[in-house]
Protein backbone atom coordinates (compact mmCIF):
# COMPACT_ATOMS: atom_id res chain seq x y z
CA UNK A 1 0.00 0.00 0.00
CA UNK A 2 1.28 3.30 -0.74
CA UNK A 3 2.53 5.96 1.95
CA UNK A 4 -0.74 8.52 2.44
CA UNK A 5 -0.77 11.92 0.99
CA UNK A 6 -0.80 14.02 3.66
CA UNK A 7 -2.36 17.15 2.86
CA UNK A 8 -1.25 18.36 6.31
CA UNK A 9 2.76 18.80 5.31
CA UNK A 10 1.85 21.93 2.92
CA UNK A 11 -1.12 23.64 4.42
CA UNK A 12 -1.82 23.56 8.04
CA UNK A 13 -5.14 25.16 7.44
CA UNK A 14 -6.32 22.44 5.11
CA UNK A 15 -9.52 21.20 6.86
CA UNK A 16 -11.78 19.32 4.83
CA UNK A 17 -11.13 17.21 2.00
CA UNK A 18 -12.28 13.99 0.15
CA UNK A 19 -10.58 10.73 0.48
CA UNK A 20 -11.01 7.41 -0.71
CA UNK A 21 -10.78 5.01 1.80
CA UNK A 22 -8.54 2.31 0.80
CA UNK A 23 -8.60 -0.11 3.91
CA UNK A 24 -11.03 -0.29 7.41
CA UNK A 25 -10.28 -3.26 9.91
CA UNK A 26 -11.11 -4.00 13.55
CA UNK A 27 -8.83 -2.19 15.80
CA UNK A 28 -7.49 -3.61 19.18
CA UNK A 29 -8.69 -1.17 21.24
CA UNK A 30 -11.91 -1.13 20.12
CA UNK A 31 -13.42 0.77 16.87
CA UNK A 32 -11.78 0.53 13.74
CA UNK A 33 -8.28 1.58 11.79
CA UNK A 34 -9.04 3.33 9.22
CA UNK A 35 -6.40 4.28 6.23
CA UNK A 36 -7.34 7.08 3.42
CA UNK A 37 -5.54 8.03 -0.12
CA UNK A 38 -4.89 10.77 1.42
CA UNK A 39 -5.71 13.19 4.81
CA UNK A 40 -5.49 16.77 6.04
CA UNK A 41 -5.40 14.74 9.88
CA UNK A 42 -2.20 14.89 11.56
CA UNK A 43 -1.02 11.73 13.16
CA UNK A 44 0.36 11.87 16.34
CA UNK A 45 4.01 12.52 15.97
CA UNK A 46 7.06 14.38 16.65
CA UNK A 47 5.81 14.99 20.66
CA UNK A 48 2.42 16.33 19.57
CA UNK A 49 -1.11 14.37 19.79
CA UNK A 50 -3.17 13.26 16.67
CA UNK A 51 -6.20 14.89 15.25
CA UNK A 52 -9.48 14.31 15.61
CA UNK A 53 -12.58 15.49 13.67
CA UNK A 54 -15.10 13.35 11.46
CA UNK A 55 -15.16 11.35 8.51
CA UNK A 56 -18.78 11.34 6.82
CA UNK A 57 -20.01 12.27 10.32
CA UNK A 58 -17.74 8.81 11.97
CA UNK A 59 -15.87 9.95 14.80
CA UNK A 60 -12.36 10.35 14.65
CA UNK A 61 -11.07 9.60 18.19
CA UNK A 62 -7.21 9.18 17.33
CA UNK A 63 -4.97 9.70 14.62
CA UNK A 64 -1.63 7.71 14.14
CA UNK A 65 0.99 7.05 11.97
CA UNK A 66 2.96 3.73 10.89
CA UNK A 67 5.40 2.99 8.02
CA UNK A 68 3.86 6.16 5.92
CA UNK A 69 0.49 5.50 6.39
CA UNK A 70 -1.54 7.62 8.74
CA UNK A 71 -4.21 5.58 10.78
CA UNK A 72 -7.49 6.96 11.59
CA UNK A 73 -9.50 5.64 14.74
CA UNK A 74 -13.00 5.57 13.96
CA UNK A 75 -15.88 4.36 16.32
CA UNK A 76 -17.69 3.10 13.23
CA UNK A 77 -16.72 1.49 10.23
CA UNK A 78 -16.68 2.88 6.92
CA UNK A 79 -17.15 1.00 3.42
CA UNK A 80 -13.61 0.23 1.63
CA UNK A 81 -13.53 1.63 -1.89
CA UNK A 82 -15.93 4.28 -0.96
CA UNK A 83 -15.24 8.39 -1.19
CA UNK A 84 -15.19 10.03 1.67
CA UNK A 85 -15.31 13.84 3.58
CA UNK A 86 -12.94 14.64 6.22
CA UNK A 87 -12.62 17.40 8.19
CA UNK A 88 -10.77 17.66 11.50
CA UNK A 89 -11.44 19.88 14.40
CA UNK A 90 -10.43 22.76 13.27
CA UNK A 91 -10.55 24.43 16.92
CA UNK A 92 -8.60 22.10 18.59
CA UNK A 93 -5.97 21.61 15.92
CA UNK A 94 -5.58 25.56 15.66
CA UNK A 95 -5.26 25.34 19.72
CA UNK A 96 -1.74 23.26 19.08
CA UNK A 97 -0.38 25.07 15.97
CA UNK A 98 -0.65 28.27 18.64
CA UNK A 99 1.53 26.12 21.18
CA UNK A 100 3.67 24.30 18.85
CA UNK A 101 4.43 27.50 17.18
CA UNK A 102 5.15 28.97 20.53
CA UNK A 103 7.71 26.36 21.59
CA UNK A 104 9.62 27.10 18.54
CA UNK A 105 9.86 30.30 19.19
CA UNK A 106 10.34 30.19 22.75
CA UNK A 107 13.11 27.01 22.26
CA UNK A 108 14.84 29.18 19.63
CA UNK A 109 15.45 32.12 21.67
CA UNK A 110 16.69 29.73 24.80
CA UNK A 111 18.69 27.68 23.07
CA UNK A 112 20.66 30.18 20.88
CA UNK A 113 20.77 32.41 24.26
CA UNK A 114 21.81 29.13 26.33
CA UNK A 115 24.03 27.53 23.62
CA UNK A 116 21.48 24.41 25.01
CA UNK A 117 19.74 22.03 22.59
CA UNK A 118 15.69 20.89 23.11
CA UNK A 119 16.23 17.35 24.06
CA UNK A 120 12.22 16.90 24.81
CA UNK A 121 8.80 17.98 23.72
CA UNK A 122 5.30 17.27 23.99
CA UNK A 123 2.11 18.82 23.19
CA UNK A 124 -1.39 17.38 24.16
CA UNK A 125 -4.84 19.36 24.64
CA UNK A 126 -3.72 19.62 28.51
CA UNK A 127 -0.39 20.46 28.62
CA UNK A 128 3.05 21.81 26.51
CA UNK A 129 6.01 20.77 28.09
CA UNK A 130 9.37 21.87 26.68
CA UNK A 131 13.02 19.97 28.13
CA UNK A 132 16.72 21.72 27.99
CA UNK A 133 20.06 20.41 28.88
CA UNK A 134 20.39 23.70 31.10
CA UNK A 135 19.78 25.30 33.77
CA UNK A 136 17.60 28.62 33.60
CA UNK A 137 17.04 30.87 36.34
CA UNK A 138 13.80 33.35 37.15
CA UNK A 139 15.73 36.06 35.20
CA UNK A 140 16.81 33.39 32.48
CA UNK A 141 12.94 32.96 32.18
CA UNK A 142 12.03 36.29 32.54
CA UNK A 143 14.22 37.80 29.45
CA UNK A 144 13.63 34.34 27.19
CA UNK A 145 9.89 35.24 28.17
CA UNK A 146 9.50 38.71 26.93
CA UNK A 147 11.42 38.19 23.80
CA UNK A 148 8.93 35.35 22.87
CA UNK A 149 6.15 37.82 22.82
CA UNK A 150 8.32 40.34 21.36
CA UNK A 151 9.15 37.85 18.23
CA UNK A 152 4.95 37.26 18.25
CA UNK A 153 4.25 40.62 18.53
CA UNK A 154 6.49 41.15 15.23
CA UNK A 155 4.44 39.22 13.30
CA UNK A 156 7.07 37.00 11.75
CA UNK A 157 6.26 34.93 8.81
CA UNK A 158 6.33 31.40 9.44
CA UNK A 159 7.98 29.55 6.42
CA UNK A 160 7.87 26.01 6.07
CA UNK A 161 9.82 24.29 3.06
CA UNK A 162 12.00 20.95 2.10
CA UNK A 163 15.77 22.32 1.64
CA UNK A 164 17.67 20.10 -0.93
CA UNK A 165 20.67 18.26 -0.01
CA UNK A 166 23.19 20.76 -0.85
CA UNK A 167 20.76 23.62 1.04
CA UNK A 168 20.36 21.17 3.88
CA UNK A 169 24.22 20.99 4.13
CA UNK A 170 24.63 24.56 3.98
CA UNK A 171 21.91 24.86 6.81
CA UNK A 172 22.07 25.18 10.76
CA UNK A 173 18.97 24.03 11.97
CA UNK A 174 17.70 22.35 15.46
CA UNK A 175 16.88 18.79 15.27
CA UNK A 176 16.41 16.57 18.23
CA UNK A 177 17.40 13.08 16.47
CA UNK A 178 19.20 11.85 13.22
CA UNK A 179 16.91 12.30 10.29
CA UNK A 180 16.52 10.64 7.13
CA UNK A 181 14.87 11.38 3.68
CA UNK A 182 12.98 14.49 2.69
CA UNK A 183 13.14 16.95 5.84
CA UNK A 184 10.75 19.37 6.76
CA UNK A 185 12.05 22.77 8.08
CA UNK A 186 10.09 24.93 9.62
CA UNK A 187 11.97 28.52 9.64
CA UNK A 188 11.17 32.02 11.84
CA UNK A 189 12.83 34.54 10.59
CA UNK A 190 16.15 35.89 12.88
CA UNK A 191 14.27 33.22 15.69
CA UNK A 192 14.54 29.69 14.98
CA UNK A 193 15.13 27.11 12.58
CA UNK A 194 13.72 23.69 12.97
CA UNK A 195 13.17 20.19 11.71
CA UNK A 196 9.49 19.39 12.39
CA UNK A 197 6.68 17.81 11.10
CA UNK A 198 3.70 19.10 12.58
CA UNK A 199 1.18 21.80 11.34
CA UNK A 200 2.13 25.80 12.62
CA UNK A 201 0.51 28.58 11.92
CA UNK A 202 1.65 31.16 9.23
CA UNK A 203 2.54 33.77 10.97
CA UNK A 204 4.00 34.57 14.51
CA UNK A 205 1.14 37.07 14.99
CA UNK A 206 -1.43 34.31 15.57
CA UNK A 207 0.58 32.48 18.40
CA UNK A 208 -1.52 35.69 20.34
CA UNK A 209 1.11 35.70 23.70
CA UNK A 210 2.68 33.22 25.53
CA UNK A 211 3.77 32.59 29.30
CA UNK A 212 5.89 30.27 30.78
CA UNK A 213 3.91 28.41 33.94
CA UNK A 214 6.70 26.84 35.58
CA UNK A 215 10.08 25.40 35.46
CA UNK A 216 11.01 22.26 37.49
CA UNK A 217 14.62 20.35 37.48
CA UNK A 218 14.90 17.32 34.73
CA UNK A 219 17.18 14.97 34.29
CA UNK A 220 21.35 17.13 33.71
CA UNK A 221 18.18 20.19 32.49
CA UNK A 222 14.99 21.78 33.33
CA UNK A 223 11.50 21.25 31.94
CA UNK A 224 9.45 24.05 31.27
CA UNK A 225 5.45 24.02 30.96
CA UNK A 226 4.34 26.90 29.19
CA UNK A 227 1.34 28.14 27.65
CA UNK A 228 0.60 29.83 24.45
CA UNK A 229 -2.53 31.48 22.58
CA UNK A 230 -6.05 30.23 23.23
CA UNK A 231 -4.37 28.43 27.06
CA UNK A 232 -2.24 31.23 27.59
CA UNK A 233 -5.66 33.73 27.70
CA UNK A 234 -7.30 31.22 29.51
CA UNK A 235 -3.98 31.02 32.18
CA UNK A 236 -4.36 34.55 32.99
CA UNK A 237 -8.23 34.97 33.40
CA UNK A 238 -8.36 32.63 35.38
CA UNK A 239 -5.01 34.51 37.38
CA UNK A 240 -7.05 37.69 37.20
CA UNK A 241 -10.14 36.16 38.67
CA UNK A 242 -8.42 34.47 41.49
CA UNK A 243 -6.41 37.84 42.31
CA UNK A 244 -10.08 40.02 42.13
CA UNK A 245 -11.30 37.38 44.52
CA UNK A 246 -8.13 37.87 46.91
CA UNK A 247 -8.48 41.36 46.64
CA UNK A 248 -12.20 41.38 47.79
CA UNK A 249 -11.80 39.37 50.25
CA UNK A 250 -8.76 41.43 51.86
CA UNK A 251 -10.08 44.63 50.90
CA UNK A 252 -6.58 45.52 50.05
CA UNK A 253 -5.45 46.48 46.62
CA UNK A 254 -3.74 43.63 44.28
CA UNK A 255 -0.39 45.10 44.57
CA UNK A 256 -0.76 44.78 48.49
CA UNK A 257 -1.09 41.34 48.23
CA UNK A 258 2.00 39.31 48.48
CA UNK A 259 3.35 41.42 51.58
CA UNK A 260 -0.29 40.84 53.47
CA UNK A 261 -0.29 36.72 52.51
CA UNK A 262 3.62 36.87 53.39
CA UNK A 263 2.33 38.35 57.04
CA UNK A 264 -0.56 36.04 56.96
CA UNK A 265 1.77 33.36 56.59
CA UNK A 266 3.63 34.15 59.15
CA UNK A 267 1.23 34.86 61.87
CA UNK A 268 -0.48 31.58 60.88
CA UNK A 269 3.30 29.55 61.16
CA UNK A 270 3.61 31.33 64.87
CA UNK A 271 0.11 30.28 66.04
CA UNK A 272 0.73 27.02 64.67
CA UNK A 273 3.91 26.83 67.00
CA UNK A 274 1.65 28.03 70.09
CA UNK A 275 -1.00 25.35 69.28
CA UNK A 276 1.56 22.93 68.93
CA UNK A 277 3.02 23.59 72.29
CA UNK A 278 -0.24 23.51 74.03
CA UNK A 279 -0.83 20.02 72.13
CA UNK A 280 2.88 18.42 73.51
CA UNK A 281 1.74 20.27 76.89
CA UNK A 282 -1.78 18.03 76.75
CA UNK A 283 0.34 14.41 75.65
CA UNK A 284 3.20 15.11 78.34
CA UNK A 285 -0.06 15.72 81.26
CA UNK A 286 -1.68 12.24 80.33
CA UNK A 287 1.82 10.43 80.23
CA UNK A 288 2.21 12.11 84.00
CA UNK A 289 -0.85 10.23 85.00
CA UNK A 290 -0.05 7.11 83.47
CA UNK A 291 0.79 4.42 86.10
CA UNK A 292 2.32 0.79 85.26
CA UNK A 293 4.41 -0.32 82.27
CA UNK A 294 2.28 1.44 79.44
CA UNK A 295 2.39 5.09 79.05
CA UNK A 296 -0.74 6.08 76.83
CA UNK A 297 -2.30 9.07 75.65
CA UNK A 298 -5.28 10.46 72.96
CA UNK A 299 -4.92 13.64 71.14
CA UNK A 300 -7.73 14.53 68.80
CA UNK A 301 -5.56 16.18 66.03
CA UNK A 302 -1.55 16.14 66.55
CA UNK A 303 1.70 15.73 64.25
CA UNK A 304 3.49 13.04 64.04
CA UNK A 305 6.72 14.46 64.97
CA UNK A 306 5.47 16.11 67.92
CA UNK A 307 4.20 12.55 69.30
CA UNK A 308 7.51 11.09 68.56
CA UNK A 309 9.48 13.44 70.33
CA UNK A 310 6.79 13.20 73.20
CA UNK A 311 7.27 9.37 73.51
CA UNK A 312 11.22 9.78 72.95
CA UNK A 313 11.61 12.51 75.92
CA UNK A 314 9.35 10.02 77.89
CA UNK A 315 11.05 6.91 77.37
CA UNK A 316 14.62 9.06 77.79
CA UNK A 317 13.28 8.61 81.96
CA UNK A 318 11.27 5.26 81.72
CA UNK A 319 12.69 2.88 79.61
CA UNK A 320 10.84 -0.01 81.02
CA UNK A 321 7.66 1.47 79.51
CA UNK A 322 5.74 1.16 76.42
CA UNK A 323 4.89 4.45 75.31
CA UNK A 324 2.22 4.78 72.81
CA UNK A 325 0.11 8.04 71.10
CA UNK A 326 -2.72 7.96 69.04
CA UNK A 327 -4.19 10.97 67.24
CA UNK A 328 -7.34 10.98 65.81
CA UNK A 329 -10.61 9.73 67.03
CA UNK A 330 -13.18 6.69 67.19
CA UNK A 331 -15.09 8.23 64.39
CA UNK A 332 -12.57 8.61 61.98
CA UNK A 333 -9.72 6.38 63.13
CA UNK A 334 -5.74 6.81 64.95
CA UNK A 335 -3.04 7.34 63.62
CA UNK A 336 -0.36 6.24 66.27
CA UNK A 337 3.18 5.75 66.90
CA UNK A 338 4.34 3.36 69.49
CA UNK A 339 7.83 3.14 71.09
CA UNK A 340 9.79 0.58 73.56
CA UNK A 341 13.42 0.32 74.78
CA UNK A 342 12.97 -3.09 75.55
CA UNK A 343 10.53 -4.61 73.58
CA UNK A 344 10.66 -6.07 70.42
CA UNK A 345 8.16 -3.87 68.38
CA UNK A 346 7.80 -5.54 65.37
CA UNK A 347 6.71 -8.77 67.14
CA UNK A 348 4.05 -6.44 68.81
CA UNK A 349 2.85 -5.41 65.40
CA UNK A 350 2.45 -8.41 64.53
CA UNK A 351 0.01 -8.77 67.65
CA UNK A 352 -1.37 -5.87 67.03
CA UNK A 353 -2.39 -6.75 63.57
CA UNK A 354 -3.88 -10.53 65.30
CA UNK A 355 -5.61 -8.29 68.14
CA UNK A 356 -6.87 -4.72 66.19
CA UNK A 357 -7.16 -3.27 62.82
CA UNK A 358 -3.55 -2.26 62.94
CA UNK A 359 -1.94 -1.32 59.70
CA UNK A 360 2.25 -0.18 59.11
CA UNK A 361 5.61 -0.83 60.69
CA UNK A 362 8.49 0.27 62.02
CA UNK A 363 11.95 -0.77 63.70
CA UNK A 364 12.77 -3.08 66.73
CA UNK A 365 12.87 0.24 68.59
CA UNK A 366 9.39 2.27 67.18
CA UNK A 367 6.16 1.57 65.09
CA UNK A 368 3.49 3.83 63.80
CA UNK A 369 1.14 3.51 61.61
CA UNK A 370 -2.82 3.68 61.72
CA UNK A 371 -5.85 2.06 64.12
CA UNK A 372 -9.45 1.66 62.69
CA UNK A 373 -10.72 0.64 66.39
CA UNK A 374 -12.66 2.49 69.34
CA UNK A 375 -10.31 4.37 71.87
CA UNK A 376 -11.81 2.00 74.42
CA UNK A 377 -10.76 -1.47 72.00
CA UNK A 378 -7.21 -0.07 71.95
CA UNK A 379 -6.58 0.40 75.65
CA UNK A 380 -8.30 -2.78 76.27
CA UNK A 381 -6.30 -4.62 73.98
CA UNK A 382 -2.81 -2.82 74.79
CA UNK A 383 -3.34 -3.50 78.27
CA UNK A 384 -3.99 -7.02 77.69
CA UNK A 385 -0.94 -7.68 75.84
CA UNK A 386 1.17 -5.70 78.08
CA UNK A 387 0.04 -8.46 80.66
CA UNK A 388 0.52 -11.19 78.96
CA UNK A 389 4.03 -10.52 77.31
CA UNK A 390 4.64 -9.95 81.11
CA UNK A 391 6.13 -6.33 80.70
């Protein structure tokens, strides 16, 4: 069978045509594979999803492509032999030329700034994510940033051709893996020049604005998510609307903001403290009262560090107890941690999981983990064992 004419490789803007459909079989995750003369879909490839749209009104859910020919995933069959219309959504696949176009611009400017390369990309209806073998810092991001928008702002043409060997030669052009045959170049003007095979939109103009969302470590790089066009509108509504709505609610004008959440974070870390104080003050009263060989205590909410170093500091002047703290309550459940100088606390867990709906582990030394039983089953229980193991 020969390789499908994709209409797609000359004119991104394509979006219906007429196809004869040359083959339709079962496919193995469920529908059918369907495989035209020719298509304006674009198969997923190069780090970017495939289309979807209709053929004579069957759903296109996926779009693929293997060995030259581009596979259509239709819910329905459709007759082999017979002429069909295509048409692809054009509002999704105008959504990705935006952010494709974007990264190119975007990965340009970085990596002839960075002397980096692109060593990852990939585009879906959720998210663009764009990998360097660099590090970038909030001023890195800043500058590659603004002259992103600047180079969309220009309105650069986007031109898209197939260089001949000798211009290909000649050429210095980003490419993340060795190519063969006819390559596609997709060239901004004094910006970027790029192997690619996906659909972008004519000019730089139509890419709207972009903004980088965030920039996390990956791998010897970073890897940048970043919005353009249609998402990066979207990004910053819904930025705007969550600032108005800070901004009512703290009667304070938006450039007030981050100082008065910085102070509210900080009053809200220093009664945090106090609470927790008060808490260790509450578990160190009930160990005080305990009597015998097991030191218990409830607290309805607590952290887990705090009951450790509780049980630690108590243990530090009684190690012939068993020192145990629960937080939580019969409703929901414990959470507890239990601790022994000279008891073997795994083989207690394993009691405890014979005995009550214990659940987790530990050392020889400490256990925690979580109790779905009454307050009233657990001291029975605990009690009980600390009797029998003769502690």
């Amino acid at each position: 069978m020969k390789e499908t004419l994709m209409i797609y490789d000359e004119n991104g803007y394509f979006n219906e045509f007429r196809a004869r459909v040359l083959s339709c079989r079962p496919a193995e995750r469920g529908g059918y594979e369907v495989i035209l003369s020719q298509t304006a879909f674009f198969p997923e490839q190069g780090g970017q999803v495939g289309d979807q749209g209709f053929l004579d009104g069957v759903r296109v859910r996926d779009t693929q492509i293997e060995d030259g020919l581009v596979i259509h995933y239709c819910e329905k069959p459709l007759a082999e032999g017979s002429v069909v219309h295509g048409a692809y959504d054009r509002d999704r696949r105008f959504d990705l030329m935006q952010n494709h176009t974007g990264e190119h611009i975007l990965s340009g400017i970085i990596c002839h700034s960075h002397s980096c390369n692109n060593v990852g990309f990939r585009l879906s209806e959720e998210n663009c994510t764009v990998d360097y073998d660099c590090f970038l810092d909030e001023e890195d991001l800043r500058k590659a940033e603004l002259q992103a928008n600047q180079a969309i702002w220009a309105d650069k043409q986007v031109i898209v051709d197939y260089p001949n060997d000798r211009e290909l030669a000649r050429l210095d052009y980003r490419c993340k893996k060795e190519l063969t045959g006819r390559i596609r170049i997709v060239t901004i003007p004094g910006i970027d020049v790029c192997a690619c095979c996906a659909p972008h939109v004519s000019r730089t103009g139509e890419v709207g604005m972009l903004k980088i969302i965030s920039c996390e470590k990956h791998k010897s790089g970073v890897r940048l998510y970043i919005a353009s066009g249609q998402r990066a509108y979207r990004l910053m509504r819904e930025i705007m609307e969550i600032t108005d709505s800070l901004v009512h609610a703290l009667s304070l004008p938006k450039e007030k903001l981050p100082q008065r959440i910085a102070d509210m974070n900080a009053e809200i870390y220093r009664l945090t403290g106090q609470l927790s104080a008060v808490k260790i003050s509450l578990m160190k009263q009930q160990l005080q009262a305990a009597e015998g060989p097991l030191a218990l205590f409830f607290v309805e909410d607590g952290l887990e560090k705090d009951v450790r170093e509780v049980i630690n500091e108590h243990l530090s002047h009684h190690e012939e107890s068993l020192c145990a703290g629960f937080t939580g309550n019969d409703a929901s459940g414990y959470r507890c941690v239990m601790a022994s100088r000279n008891t073997d606390m795994k083989q207690l867990a394993e009691q405890l999981r014979q005995r009550l709906a214990f659940q987790g582990g530990g050392s020889r030394q400490m256990i925690q983990g979580s109790v779905r039983n009454s307050r009233q089953e657990i001291e029975t229980v605990l009690n009980e064992m600390i009797s029998q193991n003769g502690l």
